[in-house]
Protein backbone atom coordinates (compact mmCIF):
# COMPACT_ATOMS: atom_id res chain seq x y z
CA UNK A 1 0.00 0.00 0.00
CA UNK A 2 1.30 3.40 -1.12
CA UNK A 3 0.15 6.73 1.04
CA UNK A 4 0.75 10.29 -0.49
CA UNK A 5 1.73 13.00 2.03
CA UNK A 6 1.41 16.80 1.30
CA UNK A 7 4.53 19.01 2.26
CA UNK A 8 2.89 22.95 2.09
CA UNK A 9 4.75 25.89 2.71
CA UNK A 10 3.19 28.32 5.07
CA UNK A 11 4.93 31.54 4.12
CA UNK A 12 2.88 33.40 7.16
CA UNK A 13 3.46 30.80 9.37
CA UNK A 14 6.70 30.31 8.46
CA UNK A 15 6.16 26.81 8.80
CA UNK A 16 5.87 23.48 6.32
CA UNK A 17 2.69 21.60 7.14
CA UNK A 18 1.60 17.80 6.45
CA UNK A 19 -1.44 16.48 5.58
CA UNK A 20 -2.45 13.32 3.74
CA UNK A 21 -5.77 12.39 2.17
CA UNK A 22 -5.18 8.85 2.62
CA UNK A 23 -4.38 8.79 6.52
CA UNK A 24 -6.90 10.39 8.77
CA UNK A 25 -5.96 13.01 11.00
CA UNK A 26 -2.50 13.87 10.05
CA UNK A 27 -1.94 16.99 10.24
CA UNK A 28 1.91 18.10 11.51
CA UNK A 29 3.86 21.19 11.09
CA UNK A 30 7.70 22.31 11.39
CA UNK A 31 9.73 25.38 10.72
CA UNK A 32 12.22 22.70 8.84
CA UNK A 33 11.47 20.64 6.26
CA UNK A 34 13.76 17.69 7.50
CA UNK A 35 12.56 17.62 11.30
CA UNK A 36 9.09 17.24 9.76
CA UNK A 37 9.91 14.30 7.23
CA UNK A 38 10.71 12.67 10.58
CA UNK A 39 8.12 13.64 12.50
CA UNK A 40 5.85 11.94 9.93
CA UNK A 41 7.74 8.90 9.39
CA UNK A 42 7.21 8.07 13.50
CA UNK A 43 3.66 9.61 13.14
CA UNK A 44 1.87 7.75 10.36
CA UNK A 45 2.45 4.39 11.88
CA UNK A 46 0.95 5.39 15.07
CA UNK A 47 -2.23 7.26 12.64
CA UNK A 48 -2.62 3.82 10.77
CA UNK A 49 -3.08 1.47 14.25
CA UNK A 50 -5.26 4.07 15.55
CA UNK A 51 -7.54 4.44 12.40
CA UNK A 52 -7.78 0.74 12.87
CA UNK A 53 -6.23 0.06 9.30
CA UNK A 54 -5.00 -3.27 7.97
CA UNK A 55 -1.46 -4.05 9.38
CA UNK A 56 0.83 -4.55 5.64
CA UNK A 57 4.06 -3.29 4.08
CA UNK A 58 3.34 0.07 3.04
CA UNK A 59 5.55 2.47 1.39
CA UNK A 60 4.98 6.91 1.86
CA UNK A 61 5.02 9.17 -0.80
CA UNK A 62 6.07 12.69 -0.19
CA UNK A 63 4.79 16.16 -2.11
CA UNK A 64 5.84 18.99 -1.43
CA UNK A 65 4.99 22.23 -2.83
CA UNK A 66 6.21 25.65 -1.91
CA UNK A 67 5.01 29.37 -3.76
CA UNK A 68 7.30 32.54 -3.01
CA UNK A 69 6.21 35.68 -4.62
CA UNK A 70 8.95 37.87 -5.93
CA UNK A 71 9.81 41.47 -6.92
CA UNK A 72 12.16 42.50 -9.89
C-alpha cells in the first residue's frame, strides 16, 4: 500500500505543514522541512493502528509544494 503525504509551505506561518488524504488526521507542522519528514515517518504508523487500518508493508510518498512571490 502506497500513502501520499502533502509538504505545504506556510509563508505566514513560516512553517511546512503535512497532511495526507489517505491517513486520517494527520496533520503536523515544522519550521524545517527535514525535522518534519521525521516527525511523519514516526507519526503515520501510530495514525494507521489508531484508524484501525489493515497491518501490511506500506511504502509513503512525499509532495511537497512551496510558492514565493517575488519582486524585480
Amino acid at each position: 500500500m502506497n500513502y501520499t503525504i502533502n509538504f505545504t509551505w506556510d509563508a505566514e506561518a513560516d512553517v511546512w505543514i503535512a497532511t495526507s488524504n489517505d491517513i486520517p488526521g494527520l496533520v503536523l507542522e515544522s519550521g524545517s522541512f527535514d525535522a518534519l519528514l521525521e516527525r511523519t515517518r514516526f507519526a503515520v504508523p501510530e495514525l494507521l493502528k489508531l484508524n484501525s487500518m489493515e497491518s501490511h508493508p506500506f511504502s509513503l510518498t512525499f509532495l511537497s509544494e512551496r510558492h514565493e512571490r517575488m519582486v524585480l
